[in-house]
N, C-alpha and C. Protein backbone atom coordinates (compact mmCIF):
# COMPACT_ATOMS: atom_id res chain seq x y z
N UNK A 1 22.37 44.25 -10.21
CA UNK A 1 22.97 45.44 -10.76
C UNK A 1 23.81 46.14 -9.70
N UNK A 2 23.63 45.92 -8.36
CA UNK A 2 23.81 46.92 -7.60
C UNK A 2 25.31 46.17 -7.12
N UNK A 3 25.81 45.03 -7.46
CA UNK A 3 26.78 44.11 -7.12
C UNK A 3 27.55 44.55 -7.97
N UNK A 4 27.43 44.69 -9.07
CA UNK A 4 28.40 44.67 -10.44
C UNK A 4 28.90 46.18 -9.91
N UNK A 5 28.09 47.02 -10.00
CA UNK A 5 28.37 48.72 -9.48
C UNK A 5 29.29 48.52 -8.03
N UNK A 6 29.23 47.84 -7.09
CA UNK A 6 30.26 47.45 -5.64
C UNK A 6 31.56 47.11 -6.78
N UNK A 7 31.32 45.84 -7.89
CA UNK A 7 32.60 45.52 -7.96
C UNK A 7 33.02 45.86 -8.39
N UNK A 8 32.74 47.27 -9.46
CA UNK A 8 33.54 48.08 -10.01
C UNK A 8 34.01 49.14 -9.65
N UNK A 9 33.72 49.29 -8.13
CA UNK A 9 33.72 50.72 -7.18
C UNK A 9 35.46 49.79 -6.64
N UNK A 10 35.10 48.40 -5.92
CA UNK A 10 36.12 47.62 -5.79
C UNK A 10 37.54 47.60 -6.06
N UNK A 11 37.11 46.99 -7.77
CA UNK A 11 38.47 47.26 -8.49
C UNK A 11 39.06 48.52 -8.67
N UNK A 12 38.03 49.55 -8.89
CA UNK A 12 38.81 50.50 -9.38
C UNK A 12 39.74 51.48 -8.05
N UNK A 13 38.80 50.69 -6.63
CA UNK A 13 39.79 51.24 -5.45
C UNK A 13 40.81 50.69 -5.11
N UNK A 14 40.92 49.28 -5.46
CA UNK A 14 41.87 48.28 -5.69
C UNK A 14 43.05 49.03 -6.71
N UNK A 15 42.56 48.97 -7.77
CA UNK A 15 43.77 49.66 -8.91
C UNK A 15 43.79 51.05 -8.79
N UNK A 16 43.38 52.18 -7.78
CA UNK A 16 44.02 53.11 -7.40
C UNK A 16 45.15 53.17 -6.60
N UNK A 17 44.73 51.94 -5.21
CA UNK A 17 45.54 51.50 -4.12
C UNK A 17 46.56 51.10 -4.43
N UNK A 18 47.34 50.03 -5.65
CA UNK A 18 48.17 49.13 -6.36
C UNK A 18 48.69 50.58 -7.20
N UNK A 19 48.31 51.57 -7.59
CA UNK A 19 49.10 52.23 -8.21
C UNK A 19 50.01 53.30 -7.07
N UNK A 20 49.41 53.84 -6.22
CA UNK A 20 49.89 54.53 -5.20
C UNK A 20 50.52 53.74 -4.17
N UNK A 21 50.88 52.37 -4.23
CA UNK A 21 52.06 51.59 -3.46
C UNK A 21 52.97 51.85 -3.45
N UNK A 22 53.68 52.20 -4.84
CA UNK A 22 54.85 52.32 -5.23
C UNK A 22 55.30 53.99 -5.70
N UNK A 23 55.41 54.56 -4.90
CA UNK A 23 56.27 55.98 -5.01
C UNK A 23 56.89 56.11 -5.87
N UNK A 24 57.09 57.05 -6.63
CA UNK A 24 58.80 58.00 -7.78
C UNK A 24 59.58 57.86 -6.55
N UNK A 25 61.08 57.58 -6.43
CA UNK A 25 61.66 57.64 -6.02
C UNK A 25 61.85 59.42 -6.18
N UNK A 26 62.38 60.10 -4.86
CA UNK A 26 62.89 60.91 -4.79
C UNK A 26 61.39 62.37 -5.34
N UNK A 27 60.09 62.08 -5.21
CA UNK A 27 59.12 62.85 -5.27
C UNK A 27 58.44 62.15 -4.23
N UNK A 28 57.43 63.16 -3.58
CA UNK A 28 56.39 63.28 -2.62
C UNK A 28 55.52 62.28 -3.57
N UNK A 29 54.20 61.77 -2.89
CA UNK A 29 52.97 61.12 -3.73
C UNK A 29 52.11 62.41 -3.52
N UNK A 30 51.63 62.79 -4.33
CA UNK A 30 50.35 63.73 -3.72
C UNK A 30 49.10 62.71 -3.11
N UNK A 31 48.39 63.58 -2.70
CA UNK A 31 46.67 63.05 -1.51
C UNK A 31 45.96 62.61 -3.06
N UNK A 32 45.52 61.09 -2.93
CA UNK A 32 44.35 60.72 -3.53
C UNK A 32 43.37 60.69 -2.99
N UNK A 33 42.51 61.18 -3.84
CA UNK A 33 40.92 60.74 -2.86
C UNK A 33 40.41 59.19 -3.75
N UNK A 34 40.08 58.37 -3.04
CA UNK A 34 39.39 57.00 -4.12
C UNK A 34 38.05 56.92 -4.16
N UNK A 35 37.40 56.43 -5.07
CA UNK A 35 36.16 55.96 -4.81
C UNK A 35 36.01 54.85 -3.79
N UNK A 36 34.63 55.35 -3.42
CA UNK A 36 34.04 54.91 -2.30
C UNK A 36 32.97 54.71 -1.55
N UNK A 37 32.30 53.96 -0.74
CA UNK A 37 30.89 53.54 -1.00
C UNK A 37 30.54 55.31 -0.26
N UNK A 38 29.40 55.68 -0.87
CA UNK A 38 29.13 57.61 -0.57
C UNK A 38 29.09 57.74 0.98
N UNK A 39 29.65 59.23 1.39
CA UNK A 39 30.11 59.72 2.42
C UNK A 39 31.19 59.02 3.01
N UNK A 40 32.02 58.47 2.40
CA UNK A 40 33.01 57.86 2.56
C UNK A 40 34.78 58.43 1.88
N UNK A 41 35.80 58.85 2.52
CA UNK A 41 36.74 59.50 1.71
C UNK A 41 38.02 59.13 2.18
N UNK A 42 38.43 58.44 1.47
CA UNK A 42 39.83 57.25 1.26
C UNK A 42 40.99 58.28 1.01
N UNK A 43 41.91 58.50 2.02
CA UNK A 43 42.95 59.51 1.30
C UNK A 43 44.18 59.09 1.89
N UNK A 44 45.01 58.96 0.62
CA UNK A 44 46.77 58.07 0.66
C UNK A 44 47.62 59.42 1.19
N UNK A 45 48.19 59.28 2.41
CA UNK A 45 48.99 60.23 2.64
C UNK A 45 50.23 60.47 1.85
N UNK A 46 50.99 61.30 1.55
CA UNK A 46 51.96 61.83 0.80
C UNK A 46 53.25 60.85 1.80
N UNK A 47 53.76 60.40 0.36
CA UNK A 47 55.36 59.85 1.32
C UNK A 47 56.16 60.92 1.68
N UNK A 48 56.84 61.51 2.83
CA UNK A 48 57.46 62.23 2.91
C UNK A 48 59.30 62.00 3.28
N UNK A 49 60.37 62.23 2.96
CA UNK A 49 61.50 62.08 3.42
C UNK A 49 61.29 62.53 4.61
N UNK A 50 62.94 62.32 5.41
CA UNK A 50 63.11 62.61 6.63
C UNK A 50 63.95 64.08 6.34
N UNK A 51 63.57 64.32 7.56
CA UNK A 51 64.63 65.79 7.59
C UNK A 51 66.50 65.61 7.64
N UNK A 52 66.71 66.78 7.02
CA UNK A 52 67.82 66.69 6.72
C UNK A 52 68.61 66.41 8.65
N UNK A 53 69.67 65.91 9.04
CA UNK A 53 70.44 65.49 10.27
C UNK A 53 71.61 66.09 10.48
N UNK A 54 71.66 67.10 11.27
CA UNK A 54 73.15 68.05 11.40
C UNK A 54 73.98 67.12 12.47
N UNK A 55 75.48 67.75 11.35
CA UNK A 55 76.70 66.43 12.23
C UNK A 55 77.45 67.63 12.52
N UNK A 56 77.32 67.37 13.94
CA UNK A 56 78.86 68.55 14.36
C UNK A 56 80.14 67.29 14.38
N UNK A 57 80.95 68.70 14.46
CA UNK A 57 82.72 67.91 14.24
C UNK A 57 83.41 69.04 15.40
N UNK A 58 83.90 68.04 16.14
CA UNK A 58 84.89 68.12 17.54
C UNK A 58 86.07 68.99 17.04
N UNK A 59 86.76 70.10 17.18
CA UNK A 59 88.09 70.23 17.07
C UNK A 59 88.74 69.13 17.23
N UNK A 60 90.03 69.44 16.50
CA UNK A 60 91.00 67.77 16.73
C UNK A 60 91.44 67.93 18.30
N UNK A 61 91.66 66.85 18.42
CA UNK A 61 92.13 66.67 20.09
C UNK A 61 93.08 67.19 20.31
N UNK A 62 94.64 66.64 19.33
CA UNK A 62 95.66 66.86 19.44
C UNK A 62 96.62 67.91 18.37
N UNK A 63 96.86 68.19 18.32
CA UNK A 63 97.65 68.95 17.33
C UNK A 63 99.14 69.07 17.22
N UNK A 64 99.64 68.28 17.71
CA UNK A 64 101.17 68.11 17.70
C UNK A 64 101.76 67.81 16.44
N UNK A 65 102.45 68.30 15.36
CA UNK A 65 102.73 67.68 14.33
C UNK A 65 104.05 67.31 14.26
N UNK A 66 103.93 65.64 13.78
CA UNK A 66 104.67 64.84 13.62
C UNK A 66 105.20 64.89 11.88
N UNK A 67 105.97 63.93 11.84
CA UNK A 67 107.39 63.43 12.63
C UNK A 67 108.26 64.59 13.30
N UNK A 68 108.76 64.56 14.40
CA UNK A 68 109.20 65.77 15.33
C UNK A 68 110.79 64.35 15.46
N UNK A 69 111.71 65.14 15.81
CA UNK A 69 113.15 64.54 15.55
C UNK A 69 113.01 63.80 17.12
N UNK A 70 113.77 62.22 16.53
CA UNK A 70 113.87 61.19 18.03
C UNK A 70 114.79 61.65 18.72
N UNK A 71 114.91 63.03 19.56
CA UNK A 71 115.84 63.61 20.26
C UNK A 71 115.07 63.79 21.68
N UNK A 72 115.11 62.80 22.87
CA UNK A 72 114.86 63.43 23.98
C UNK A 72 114.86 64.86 24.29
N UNK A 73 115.52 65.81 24.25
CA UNK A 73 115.11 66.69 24.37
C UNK A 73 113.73 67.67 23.83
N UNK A 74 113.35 67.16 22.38
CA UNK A 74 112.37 67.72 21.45
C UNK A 74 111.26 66.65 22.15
N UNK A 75 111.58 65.70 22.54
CA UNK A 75 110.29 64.94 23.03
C UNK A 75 110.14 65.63 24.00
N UNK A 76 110.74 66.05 25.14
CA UNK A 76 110.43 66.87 26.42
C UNK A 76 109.08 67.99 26.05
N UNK A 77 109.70 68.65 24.98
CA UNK A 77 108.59 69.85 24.48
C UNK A 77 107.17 69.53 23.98
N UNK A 78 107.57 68.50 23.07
CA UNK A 78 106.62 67.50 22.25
C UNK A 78 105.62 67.38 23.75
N UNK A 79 106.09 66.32 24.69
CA UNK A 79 105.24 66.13 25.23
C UNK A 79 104.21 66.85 26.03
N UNK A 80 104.97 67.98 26.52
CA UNK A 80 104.82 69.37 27.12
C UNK A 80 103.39 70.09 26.28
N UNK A 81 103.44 69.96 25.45
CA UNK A 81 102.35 70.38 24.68
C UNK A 81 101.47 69.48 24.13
N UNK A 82 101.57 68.54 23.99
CA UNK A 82 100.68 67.52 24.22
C UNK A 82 99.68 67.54 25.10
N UNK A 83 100.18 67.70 26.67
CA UNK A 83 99.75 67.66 27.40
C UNK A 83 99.19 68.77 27.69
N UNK A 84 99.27 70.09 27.48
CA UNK A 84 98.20 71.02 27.10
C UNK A 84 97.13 71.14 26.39
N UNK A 85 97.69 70.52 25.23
CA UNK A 85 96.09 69.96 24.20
C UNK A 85 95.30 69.05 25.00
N UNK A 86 95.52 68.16 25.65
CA UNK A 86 94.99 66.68 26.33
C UNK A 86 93.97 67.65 27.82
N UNK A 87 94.80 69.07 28.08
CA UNK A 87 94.03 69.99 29.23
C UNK A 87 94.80 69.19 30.11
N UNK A 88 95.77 69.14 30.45
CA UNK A 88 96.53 67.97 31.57
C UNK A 88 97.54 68.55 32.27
N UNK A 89 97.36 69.82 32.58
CA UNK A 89 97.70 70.77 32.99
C UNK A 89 99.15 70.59 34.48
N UNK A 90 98.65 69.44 34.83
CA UNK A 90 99.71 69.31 36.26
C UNK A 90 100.86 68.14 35.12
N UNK A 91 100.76 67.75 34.36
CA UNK A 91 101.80 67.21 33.44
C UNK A 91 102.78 68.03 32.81
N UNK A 92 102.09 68.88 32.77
CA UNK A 92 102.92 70.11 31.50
C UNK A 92 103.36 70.99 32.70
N UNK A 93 102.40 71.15 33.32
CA UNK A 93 103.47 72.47 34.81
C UNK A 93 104.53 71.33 35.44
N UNK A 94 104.77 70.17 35.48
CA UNK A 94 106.13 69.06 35.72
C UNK A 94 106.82 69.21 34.49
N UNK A 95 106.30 69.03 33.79
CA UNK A 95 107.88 69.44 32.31
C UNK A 95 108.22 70.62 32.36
N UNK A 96 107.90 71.34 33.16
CA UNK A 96 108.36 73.00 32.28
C UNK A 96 107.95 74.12 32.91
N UNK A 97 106.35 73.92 33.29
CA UNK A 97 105.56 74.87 33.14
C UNK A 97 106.13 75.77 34.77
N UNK A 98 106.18 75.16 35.19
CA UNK A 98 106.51 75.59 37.07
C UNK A 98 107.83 76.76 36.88
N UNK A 99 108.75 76.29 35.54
CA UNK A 99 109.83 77.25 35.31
C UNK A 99 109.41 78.21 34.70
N UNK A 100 108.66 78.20 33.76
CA UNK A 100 108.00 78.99 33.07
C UNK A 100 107.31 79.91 33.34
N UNK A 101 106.58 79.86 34.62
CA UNK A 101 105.76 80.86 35.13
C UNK A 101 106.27 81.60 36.37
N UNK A 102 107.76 81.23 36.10
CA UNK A 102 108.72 82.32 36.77
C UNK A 102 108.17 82.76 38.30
N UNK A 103 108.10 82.03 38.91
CA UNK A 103 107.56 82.14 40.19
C UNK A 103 105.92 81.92 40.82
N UNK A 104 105.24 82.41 39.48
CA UNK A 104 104.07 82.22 39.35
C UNK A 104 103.08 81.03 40.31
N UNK A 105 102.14 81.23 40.38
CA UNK A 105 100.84 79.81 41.13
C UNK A 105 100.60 79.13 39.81
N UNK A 106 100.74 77.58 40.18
CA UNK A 106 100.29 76.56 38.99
C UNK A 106 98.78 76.90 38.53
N UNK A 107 97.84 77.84 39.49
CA UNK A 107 96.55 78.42 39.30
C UNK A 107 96.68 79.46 38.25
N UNK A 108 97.32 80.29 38.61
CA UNK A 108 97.51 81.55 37.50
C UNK A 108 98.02 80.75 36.37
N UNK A 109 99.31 79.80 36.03
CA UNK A 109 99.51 79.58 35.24
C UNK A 109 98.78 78.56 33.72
N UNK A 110 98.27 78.10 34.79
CA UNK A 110 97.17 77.08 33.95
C UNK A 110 96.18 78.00 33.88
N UNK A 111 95.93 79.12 33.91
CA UNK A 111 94.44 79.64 34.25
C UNK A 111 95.33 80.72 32.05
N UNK A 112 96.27 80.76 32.19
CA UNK A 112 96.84 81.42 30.84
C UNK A 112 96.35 81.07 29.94
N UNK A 113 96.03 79.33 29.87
CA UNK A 113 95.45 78.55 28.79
C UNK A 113 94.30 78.55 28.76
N UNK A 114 93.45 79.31 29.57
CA UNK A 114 92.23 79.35 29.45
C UNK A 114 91.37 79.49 27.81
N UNK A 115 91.87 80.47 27.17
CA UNK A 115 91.47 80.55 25.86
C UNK A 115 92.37 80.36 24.48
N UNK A 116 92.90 79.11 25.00
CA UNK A 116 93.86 78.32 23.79
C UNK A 116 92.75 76.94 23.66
N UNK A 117 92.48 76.72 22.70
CA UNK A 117 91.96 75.92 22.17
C UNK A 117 92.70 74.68 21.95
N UNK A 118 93.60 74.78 21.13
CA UNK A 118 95.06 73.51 20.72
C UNK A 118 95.68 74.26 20.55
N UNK A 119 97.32 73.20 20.57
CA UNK A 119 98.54 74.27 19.74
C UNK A 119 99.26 73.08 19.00
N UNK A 120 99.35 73.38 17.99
CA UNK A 120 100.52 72.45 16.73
C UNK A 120 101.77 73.35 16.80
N UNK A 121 103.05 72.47 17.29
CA UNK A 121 104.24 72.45 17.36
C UNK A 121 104.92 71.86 16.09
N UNK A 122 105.70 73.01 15.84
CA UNK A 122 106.66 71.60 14.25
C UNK A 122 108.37 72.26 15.38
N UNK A 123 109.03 71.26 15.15
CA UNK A 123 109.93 71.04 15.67
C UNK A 123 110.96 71.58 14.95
N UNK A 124 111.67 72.57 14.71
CA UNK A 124 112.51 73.18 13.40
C UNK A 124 113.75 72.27 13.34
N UNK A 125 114.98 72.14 14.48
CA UNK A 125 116.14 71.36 14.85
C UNK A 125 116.18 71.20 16.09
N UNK A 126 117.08 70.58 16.79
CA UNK A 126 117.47 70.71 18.16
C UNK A 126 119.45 71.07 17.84
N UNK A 127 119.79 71.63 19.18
CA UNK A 127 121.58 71.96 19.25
C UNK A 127 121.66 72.03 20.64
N UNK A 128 121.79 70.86 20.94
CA UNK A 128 122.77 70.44 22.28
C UNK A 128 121.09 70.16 23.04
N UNK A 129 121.16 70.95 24.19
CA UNK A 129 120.24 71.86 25.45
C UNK A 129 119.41 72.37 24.78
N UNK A 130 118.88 72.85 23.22
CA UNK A 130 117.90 73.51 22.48
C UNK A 130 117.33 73.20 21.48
N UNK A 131 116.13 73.46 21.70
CA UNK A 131 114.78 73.01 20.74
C UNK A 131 114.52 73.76 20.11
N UNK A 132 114.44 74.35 18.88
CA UNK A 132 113.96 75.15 17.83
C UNK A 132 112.60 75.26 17.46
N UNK A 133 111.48 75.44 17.41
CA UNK A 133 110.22 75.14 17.16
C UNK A 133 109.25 76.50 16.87
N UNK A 134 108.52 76.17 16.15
CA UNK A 134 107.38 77.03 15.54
C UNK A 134 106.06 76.65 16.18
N UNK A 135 105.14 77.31 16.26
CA UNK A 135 104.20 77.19 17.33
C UNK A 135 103.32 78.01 17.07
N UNK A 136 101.72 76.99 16.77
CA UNK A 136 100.58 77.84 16.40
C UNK A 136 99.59 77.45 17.41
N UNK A 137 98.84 78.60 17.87
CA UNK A 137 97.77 78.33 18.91
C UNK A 137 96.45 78.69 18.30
N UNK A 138 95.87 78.27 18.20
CA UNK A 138 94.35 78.41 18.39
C UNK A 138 93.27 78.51 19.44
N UNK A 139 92.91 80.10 19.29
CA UNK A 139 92.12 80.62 20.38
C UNK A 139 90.78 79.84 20.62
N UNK A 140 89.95 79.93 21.72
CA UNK A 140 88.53 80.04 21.67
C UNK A 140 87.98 80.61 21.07
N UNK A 141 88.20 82.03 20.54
CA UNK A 141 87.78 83.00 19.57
C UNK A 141 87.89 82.58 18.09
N UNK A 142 88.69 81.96 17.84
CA UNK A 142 88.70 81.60 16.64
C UNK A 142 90.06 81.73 15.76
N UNK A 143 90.35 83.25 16.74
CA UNK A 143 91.71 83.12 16.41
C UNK A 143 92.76 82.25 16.27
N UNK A 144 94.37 83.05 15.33
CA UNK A 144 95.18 81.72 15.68
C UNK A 144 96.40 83.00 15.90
N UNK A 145 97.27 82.20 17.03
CA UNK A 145 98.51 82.88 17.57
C UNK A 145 99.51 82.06 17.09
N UNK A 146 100.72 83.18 16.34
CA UNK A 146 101.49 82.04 16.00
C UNK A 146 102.99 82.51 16.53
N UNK A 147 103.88 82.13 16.68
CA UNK A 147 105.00 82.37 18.11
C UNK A 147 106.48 81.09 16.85
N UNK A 148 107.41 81.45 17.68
CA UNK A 148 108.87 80.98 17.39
C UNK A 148 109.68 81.26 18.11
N UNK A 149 110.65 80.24 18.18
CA UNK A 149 111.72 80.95 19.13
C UNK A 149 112.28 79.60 19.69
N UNK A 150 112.92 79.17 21.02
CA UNK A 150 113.45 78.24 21.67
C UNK A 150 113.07 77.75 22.88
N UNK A 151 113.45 76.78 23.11
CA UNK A 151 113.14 76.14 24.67
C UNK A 151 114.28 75.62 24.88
N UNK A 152 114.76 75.69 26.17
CA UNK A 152 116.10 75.00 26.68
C UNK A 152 115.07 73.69 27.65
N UNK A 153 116.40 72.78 27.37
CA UNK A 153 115.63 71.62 28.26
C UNK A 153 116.80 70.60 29.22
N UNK A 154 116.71 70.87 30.23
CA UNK A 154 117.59 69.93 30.96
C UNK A 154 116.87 69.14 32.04
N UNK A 155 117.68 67.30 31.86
CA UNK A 155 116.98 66.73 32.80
C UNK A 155 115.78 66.38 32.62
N UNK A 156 115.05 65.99 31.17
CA UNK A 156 113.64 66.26 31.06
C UNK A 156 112.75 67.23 31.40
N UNK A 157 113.31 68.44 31.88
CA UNK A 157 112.43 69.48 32.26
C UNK A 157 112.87 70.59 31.15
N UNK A 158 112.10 71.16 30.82
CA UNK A 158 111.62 72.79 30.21
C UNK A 158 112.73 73.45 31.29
N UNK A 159 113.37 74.19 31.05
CA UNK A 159 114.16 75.24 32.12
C UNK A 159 113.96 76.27 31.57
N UNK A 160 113.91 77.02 30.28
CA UNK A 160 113.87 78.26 30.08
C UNK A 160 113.12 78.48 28.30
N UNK A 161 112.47 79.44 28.36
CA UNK A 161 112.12 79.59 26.65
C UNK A 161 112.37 81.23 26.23
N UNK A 162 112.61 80.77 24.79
CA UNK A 162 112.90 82.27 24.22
C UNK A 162 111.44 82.38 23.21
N UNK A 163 110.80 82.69 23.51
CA UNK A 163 109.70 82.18 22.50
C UNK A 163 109.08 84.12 21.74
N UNK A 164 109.05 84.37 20.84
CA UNK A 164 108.45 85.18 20.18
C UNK A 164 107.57 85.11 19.44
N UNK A 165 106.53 86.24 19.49
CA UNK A 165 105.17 86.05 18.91
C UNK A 165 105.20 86.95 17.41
N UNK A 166 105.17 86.09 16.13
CA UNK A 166 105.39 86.69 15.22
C UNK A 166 103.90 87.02 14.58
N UNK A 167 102.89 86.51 14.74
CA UNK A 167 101.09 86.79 14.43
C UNK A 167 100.36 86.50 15.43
């Protein structure tokens, strides 16, 4: 008698076990308790998902917007700011920047960009010696600065800008 009572304690922990294998997709299992030979307590842990996984996203690297006109001169600028986005600071003070800061230390001057984040250039026309261009910066703050106006360029170098800050 006492065999038949094991093998029905057995099966029926058997066909508790075989039912709690297989999860609801997309629900927890709750805690079973099974039968079991006494003082004994069988308990199926709850399936649990994983925690949700936070994805950060990089500002874009570059922000130059293209197509910008195949005019050496607009590439001079193009690149000029490129190379500010890239943080490449002794590239861009050789195109330009050394004129630009009107006497200035390449320290002070690179030290300006401190809280520019990127800048997207659209290229409006070029006429002769001049680059036309629109120009948005994006602060560290969050802000965005947005500017227009000209750059003269001779020789591959930046020589002079008319640049105005319209936001």
């Amino acid at each position: 008698m006492e065999t038949k009572k094991w093998a029905a304690v057995t099966l029926m922990v058997a066909g508790a076990l075989a039912a709690c294998a297989v999860p609801n997709q997309g629900t927890a299992t709750p805690a079973v308790a099974v039968a079991a030979p006494p003082n004994t307590i069988v308990i199926q842990p709850p399936a649990v998902a994983p925690p949700p996984q936070t994805v950060y996203v990089a500002p874009p690297a570059t922000q130059t917007v293209y197509p910008a006109p195949a005019v050496p001169v607009a590439q001079t600028v193009i690149a000029f700011y490129d190379a500010i986005n890239r943080r490449d600071f002794l590239t861009a003070w050789n195109l330009g920047g050394q004129r630009l800061a009107k006497g200035g230390t390449y320290a002070s001057w690179s030290n300006g960009y401190a809280t520019t984040s990127w800048a997207a250039l659209t290229v409006r026309s070029t006429s002769g010696n001049t680059v036309y261009v629109d120009l948005s910066a994006r602060q560290t703050d969050g802000s965005m600065r947005v500017f227009s106006g000209s750059y003269t360029v001779s020789g591959g170098t930046i020589t002079a800008a008319n640049m105005k800050r319209v936001s």
